[in-house]
C-alpha atoms as a PDB file:
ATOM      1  CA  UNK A   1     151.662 135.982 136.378  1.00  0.00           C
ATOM      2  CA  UNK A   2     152.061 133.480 133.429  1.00  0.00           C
ATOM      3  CA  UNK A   3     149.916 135.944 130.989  1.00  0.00           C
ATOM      4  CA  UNK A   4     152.160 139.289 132.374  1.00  0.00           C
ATOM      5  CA  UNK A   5     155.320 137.055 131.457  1.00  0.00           C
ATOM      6  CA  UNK A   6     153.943 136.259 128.253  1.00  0.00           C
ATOM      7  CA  UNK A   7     152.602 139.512 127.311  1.00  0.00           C
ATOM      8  CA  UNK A   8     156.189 140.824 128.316  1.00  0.00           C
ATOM      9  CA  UNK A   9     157.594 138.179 126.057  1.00  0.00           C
ATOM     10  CA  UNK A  10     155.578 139.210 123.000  1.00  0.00           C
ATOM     11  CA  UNK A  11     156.892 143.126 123.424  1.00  0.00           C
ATOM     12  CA  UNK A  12     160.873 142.367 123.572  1.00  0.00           C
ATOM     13  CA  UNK A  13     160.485 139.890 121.120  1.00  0.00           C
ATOM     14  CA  UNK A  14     160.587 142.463 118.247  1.00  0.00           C
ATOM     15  CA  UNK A  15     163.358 144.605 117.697  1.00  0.00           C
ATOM     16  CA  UNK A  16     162.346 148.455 117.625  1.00  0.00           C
ATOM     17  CA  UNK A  17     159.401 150.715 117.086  1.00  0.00           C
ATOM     18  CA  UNK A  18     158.823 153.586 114.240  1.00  0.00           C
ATOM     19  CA  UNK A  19     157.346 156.545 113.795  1.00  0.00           C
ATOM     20  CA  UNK A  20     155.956 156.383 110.636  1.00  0.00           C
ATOM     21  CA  UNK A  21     153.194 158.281 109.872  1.00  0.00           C
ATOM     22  CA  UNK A  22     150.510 157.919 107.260  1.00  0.00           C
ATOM     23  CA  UNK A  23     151.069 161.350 106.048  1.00  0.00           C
ATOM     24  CA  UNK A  24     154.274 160.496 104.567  1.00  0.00           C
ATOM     25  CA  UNK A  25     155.039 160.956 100.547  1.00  0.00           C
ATOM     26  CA  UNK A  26     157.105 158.106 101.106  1.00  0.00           C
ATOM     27  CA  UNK A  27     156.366 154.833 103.092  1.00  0.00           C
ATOM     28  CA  UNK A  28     156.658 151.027 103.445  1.00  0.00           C
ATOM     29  CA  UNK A  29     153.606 150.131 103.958  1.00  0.00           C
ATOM     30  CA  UNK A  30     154.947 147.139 105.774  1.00  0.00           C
ATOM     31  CA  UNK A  31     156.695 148.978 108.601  1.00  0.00           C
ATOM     32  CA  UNK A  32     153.765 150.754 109.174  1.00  0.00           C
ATOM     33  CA  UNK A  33     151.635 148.177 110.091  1.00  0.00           C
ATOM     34  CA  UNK A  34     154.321 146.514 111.912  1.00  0.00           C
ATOM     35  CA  UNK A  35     155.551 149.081 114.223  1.00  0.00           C
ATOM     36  CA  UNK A  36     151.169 149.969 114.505  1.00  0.00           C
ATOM     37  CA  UNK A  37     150.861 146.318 115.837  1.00  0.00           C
ATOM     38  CA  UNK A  38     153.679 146.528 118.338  1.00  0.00           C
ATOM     39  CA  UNK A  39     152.297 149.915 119.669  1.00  0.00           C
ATOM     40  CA  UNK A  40     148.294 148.961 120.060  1.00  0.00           C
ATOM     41  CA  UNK A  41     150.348 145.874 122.026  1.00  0.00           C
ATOM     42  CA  UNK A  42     152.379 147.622 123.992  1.00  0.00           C
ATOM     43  CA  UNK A  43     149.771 150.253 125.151  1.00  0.00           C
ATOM     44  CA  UNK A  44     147.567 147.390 126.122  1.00  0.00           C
ATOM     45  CA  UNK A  45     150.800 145.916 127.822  1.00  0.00           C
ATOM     46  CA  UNK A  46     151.548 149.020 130.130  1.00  0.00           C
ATOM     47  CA  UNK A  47     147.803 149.479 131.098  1.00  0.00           C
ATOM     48  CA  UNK A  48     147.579 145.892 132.144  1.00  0.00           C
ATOM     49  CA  UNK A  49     151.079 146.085 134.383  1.00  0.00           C
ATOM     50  CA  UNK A  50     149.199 149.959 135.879  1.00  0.00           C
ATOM     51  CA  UNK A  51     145.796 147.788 136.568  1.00  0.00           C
ATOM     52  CA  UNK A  52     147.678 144.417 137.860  1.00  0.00           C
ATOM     53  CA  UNK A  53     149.951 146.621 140.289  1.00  0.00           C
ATOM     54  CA  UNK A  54     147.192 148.838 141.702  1.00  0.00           C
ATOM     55  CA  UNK A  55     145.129 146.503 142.240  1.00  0.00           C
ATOM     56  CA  UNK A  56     148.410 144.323 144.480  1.00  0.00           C
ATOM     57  CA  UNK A  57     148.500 147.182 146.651  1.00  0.00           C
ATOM     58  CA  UNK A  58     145.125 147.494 146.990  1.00  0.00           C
ATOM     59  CA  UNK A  59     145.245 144.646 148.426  1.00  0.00           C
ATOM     60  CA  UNK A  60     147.642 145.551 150.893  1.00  0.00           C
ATOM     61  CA  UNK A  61     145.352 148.873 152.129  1.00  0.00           C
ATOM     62  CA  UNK A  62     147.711 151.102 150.084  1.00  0.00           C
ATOM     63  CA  UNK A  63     145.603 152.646 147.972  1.00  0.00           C
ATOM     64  CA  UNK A  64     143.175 153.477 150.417  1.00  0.00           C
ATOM     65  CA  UNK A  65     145.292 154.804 152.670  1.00  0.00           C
ATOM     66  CA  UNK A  66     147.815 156.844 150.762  1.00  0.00           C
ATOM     67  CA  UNK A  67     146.088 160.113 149.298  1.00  0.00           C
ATOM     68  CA  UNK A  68     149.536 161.411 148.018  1.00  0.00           C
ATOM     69  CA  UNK A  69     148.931 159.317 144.878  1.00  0.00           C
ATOM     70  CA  UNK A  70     148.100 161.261 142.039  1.00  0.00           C
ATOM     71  CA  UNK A  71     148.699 157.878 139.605  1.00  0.00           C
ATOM     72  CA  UNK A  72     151.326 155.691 138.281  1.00  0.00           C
ATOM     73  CA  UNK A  73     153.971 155.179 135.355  1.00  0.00           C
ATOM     74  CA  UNK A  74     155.292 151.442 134.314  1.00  0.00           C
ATOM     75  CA  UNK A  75     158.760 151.140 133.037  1.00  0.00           C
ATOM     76  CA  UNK A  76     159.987 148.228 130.881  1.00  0.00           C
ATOM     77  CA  UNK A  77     163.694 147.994 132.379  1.00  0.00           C
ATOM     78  CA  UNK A  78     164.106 144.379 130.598  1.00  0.00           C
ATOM     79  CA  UNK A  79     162.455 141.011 129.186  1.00  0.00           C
ATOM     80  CA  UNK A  80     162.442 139.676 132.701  1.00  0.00           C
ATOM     81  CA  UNK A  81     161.551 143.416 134.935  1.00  0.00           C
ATOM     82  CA  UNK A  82     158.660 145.618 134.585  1.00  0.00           C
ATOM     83  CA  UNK A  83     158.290 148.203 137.234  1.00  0.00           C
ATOM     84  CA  UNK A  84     155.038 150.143 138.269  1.00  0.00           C
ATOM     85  CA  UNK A  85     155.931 153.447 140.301  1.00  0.00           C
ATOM     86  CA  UNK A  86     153.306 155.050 142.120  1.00  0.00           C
ATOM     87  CA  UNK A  87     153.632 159.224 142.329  1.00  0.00           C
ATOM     88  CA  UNK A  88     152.732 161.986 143.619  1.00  0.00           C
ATOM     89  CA  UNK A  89     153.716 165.651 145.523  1.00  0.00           C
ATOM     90  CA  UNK A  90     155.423 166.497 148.154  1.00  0.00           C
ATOM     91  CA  UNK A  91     155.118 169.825 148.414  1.00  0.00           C
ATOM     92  CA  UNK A  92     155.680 170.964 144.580  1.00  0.00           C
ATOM     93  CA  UNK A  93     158.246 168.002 143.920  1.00  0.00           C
ATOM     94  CA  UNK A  94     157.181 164.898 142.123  1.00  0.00           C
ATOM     95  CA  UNK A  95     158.251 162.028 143.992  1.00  0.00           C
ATOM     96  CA  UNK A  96     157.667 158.088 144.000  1.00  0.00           C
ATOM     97  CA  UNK A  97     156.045 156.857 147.022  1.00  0.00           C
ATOM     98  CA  UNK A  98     155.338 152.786 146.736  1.00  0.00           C
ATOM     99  CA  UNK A  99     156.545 150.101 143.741  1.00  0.00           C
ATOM    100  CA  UNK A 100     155.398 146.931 142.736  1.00  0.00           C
ATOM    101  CA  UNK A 101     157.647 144.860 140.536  1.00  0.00           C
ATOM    102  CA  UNK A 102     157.152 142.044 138.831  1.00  0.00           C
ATOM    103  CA  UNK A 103     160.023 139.892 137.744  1.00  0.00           C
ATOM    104  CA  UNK A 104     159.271 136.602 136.371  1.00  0.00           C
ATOM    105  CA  UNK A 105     156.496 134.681 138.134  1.00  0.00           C
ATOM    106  CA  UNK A 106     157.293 136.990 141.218  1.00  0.00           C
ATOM    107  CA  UNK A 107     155.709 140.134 142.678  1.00  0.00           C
ATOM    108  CA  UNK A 108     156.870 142.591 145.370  1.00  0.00           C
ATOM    109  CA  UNK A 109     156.129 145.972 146.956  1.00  0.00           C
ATOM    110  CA  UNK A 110     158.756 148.485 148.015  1.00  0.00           C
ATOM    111  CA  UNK A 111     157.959 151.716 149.841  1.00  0.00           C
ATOM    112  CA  UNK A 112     160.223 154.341 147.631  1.00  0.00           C
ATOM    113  CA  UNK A 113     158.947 157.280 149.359  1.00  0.00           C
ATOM    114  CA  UNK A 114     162.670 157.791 151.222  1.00  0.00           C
ATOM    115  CA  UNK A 115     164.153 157.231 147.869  1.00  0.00           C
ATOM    116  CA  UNK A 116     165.304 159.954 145.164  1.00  0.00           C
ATOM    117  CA  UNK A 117     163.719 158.580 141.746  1.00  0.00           C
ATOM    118  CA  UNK A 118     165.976 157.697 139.138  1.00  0.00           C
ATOM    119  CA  UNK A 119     166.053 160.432 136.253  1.00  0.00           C
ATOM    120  CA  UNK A 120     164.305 158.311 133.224  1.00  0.00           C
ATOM    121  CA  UNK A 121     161.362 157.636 135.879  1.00  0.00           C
ATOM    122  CA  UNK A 122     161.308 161.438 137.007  1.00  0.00           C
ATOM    123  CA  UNK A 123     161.018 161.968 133.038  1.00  0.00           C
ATOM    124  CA  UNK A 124     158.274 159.453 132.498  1.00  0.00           C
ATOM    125  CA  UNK A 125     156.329 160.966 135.243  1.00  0.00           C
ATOM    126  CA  UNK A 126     157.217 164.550 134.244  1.00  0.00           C
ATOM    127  CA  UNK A 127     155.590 163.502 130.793  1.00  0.00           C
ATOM    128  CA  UNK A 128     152.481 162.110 132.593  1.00  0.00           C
ATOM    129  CA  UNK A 129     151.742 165.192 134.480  1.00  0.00           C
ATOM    130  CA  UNK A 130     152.816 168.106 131.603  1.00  0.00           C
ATOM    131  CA  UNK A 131     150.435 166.350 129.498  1.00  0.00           C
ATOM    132  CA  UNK A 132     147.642 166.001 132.041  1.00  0.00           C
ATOM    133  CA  UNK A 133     147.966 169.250 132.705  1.00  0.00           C
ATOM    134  CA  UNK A 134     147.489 170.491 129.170  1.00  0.00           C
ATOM    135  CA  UNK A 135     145.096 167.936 127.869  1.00  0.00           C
ATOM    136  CA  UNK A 136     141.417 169.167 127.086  1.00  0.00           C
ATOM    137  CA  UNK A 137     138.712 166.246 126.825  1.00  0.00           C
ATOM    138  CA  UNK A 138     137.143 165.834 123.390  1.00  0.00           C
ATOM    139  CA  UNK A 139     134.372 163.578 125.274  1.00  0.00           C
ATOM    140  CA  UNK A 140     132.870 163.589 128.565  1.00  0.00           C
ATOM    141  CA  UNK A 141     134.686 159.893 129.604  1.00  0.00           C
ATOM    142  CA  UNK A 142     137.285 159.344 132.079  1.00  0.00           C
ATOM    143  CA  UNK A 143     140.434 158.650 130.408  1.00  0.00           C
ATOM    144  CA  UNK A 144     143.477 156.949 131.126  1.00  0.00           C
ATOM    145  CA  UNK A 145     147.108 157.935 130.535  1.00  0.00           C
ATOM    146  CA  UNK A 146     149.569 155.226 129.242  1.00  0.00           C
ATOM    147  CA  UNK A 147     153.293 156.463 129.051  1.00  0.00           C
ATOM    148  CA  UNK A 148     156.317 154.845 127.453  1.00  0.00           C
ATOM    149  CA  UNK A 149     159.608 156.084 125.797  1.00  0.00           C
ATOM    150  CA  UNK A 150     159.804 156.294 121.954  1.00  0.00           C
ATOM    151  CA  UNK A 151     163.375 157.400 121.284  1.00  0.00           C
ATOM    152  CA  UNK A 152     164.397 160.467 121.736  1.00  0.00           C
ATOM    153  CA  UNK A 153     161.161 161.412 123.214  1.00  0.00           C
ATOM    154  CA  UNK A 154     158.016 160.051 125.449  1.00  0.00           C
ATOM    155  CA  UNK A 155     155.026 159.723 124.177  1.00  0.00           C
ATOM    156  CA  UNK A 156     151.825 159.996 126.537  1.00  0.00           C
ATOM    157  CA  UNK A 157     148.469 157.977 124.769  1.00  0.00           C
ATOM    158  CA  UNK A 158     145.568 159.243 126.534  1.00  0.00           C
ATOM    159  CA  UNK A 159     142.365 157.137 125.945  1.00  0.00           C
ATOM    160  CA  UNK A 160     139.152 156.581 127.274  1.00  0.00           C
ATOM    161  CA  UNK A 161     138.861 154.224 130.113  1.00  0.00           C
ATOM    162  CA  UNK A 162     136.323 151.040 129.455  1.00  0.00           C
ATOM    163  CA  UNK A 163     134.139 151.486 132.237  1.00  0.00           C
ATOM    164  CA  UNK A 164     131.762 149.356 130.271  1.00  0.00           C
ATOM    165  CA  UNK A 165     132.670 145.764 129.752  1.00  0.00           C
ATOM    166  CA  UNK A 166     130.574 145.308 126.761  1.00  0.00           C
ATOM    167  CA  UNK A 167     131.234 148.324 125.284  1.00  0.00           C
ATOM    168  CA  UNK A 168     134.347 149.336 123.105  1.00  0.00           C
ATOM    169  CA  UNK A 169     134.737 153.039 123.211  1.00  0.00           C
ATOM    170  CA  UNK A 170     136.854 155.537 120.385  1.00  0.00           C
ATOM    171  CA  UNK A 171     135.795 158.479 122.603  1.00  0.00           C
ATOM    172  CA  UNK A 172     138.858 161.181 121.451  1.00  0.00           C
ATOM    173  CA  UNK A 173     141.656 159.139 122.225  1.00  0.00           C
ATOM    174  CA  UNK A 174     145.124 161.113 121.318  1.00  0.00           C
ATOM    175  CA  UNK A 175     149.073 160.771 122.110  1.00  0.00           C
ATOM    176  CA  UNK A 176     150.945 163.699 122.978  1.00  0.00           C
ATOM    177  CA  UNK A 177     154.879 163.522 122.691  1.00  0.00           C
ATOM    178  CA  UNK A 178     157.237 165.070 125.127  1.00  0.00           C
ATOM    179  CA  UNK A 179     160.685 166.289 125.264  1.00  0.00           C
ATOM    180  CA  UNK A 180     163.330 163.261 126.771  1.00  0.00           C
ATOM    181  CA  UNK A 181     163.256 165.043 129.809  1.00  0.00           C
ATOM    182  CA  UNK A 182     158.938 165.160 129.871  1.00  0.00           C
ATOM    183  CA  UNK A 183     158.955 169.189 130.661  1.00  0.00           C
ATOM    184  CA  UNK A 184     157.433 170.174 127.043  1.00  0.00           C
ATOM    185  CA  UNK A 185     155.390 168.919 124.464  1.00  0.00           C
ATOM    186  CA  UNK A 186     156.906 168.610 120.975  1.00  0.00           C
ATOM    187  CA  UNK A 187     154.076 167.084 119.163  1.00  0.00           C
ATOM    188  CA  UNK A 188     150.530 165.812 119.452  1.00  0.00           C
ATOM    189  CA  UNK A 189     147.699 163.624 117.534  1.00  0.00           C
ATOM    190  CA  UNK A 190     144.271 163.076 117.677  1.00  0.00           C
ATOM    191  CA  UNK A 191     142.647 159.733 116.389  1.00  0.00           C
ATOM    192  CA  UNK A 192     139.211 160.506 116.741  1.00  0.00           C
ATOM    193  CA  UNK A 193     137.018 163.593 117.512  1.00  0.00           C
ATOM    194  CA  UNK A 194     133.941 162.242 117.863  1.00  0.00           C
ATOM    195  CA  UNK A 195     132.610 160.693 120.904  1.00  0.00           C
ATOM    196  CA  UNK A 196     131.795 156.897 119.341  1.00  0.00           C
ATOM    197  CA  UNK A 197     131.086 154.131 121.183  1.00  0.00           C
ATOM    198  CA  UNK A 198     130.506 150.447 119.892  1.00  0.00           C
ATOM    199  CA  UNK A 199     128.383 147.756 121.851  1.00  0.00           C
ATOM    200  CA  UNK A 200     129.760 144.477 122.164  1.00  0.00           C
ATOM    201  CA  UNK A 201     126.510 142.385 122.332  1.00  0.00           C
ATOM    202  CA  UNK A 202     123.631 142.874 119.721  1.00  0.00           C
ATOM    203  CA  UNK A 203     120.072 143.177 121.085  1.00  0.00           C
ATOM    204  CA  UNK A 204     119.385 140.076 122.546  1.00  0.00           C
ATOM    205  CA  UNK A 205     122.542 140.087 124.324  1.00  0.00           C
ATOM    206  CA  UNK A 206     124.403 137.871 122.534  1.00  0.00           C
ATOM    207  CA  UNK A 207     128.730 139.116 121.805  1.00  0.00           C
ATOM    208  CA  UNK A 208     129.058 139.778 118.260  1.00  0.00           C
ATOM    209  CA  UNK A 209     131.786 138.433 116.244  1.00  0.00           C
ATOM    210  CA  UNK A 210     132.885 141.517 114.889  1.00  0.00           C
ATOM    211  CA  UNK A 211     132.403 145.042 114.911  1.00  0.00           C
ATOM    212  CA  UNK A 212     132.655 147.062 111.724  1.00  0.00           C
ATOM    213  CA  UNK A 213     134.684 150.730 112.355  1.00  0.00           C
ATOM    214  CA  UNK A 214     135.236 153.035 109.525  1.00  0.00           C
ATOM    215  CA  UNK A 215     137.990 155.333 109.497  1.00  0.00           C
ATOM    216  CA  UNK A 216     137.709 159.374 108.714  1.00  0.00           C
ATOM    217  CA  UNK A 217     141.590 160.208 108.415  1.00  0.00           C
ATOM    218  CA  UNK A 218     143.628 156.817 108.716  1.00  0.00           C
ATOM    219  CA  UNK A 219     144.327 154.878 106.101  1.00  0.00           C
ATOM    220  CA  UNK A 220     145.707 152.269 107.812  1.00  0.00           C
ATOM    221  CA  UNK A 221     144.011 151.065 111.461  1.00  0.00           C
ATOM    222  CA  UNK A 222     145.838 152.675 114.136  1.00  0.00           C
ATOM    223  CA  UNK A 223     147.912 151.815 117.246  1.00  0.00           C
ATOM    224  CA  UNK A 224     143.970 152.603 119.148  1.00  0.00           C
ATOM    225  CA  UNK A 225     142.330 150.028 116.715  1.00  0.00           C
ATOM    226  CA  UNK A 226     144.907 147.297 117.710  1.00  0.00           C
ATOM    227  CA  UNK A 227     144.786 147.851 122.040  1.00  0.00           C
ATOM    228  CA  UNK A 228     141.195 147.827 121.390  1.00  0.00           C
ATOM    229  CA  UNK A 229     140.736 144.682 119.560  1.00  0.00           C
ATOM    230  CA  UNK A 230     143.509 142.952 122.265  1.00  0.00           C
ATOM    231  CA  UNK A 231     141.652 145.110 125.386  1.00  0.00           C
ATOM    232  CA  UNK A 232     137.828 143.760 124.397  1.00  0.00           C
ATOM    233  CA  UNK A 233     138.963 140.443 122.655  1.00  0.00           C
ATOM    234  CA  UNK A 234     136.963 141.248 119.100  1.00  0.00           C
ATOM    235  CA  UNK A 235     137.661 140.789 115.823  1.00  0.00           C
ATOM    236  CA  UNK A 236     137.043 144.359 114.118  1.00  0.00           C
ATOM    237  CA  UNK A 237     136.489 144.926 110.187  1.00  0.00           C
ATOM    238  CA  UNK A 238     137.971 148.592 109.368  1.00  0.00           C
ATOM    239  CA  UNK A 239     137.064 150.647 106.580  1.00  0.00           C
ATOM    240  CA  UNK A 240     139.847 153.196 106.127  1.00  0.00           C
ATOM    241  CA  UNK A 241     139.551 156.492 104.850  1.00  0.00           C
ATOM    242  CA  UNK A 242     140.659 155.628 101.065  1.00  0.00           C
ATOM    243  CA  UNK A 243     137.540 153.009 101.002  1.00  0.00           C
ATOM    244  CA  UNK A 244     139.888 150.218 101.636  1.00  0.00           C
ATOM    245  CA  UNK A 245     139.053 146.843 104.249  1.00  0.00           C
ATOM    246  CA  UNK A 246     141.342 145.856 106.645  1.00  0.00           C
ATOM    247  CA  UNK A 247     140.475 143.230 109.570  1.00  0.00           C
ATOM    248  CA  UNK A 248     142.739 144.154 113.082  1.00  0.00           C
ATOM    249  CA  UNK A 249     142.337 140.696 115.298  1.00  0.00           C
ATOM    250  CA  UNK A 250     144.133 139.759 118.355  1.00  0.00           C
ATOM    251  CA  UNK A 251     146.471 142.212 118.257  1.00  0.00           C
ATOM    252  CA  UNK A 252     146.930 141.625 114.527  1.00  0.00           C
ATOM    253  CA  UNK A 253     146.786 144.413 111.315  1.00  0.00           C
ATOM    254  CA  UNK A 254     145.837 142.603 108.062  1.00  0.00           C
ATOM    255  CA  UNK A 255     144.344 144.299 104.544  1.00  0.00           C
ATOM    256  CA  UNK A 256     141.752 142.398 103.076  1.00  0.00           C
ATOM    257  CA  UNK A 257     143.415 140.832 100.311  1.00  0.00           C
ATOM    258  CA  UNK A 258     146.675 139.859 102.915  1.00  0.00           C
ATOM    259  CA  UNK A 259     145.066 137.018 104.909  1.00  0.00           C
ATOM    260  CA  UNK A 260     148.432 136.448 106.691  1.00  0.00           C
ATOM    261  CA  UNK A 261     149.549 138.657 109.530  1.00  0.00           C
ATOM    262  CA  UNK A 262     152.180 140.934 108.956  1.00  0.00           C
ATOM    263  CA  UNK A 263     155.555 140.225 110.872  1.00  0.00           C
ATOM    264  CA  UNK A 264     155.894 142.207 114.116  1.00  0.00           C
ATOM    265  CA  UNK A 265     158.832 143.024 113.398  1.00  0.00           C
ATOM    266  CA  UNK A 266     160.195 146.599 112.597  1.00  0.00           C
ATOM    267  CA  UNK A 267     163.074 147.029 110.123  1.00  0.00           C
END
């Protein structure tokens, strides 16, 4: 519970996120990176809370015993509360059926399934399932949804699950944005369309230090780049689409010739 806390910690400590894109005439470079670093973070974040929860009520039969569950959403109410709702139909209605929260160094379960969901965790789920619905598979991996509010609107990342421990995989990942209300999507990306995959141990079986990963459109790593290197715990050396070298470690965006990290913070 100590690492949730901390990871938790690291999130709220900054004070916003942005949207800024690459494509942009007109960018600080800065803000960029920052609000990239945050993101990777708080992707890796959510996906830990949806793997730490299911696996608590797992533990309590739940899981197994439950086929209503169709999968889960995490919201971030405050520094100290994280939520993890569990979802699924009831007829055609989407409805939350078991939570696990953790607050502090505490965990609990509460059956929900007699309760009406609030509206900003009908909207997260909304999100999850309009983009599920739409989303067509660039590779054939299993993939994982990750959903959290960005403004005005809720962005859905959906990326390849590491089935593989010693393997970091870039198989299609992309984030679709939804409407506050998660009935329509506004906007989409797509990091990568190929299918790589990158071991994490050379041929005798030893980890390698680093893993080299050169960039087609970006030309700065991406949110992906960053929950990878914090998800597989490598160092990786990025090549970005204008030929320039950028290292993304622990969570961290730096340019080659910038040895110190960039603040996390977001202006």
């Amino acid at each position: 519970m100590r690492r949730m806390s901390a990871i938790f910690f690291l999130i709220f400590s900054f004070s916003g996120l942005s949207a800024v894109q690459d494509q942009f005439d007109n960018f600080d470079i800065n803000e960029v990176i920052s609000g990239r670093n945050i993101l990777g973070r708080l992707i890796y974040a959510v996906d830990l809370y949806g793997i730490k929860a299911t696996e608590y009520i797992a533990k309590k039969g739940v899981v197994q015993s439950d086929k209503r569950i169709k999968g889960w959403v995490v919201q971030l109410d405050d520094i100290t509360k994280t939520r993890v709702i569990f979802y699924g139909f009831q007829g055609i209605a989407l409805r939350g059926f078991h939570q696990v929260t953790f607050s502090k160094d505490t965990v609990s379960y509460e059956d929900i399934s007699k309760k009406e969901l609030r509206a900003e965790d009908l909207a997260m789920i909304q999100a999850r399932e309009t983009v599920l619905n739409s989303f067509k598979p660039l590779c054939s991996v299993k993939y994982d949804a990750v959903v959290m509010e960005r403004k005005e609107r809720i962005a859905v990342y959906v990326i390849p699950a590491s089935a593989d421990p010693d393997m970091l995989s870039l198989a299609g990942p992309q984030v679709f944005y939804t409407d506050k209300k998660g009935m329509n999507i506004v906007e989409y990306r797509t990091f990568n369309e190929t299918c790589e995959s990158y071991p994490l141990k050379d041929n005798k079986g030893k980890r390698l230090t680093e893993i080299e990963i050169t960039l087609k459109i970006d030309k700065i790593p991406t949110e992906i780049l960053v929950y990878q290197s914090v998800l597989k715990n490598i160092p990786l050396k990025v090549i970005s689409s204008d030929k320039k070298e950028w290292r993304v470690k622990k969570g961290v965006i730096t340019s080659k010739n910038n040895k110190q990290p960039v603040p996390g913070e977001v202006r």
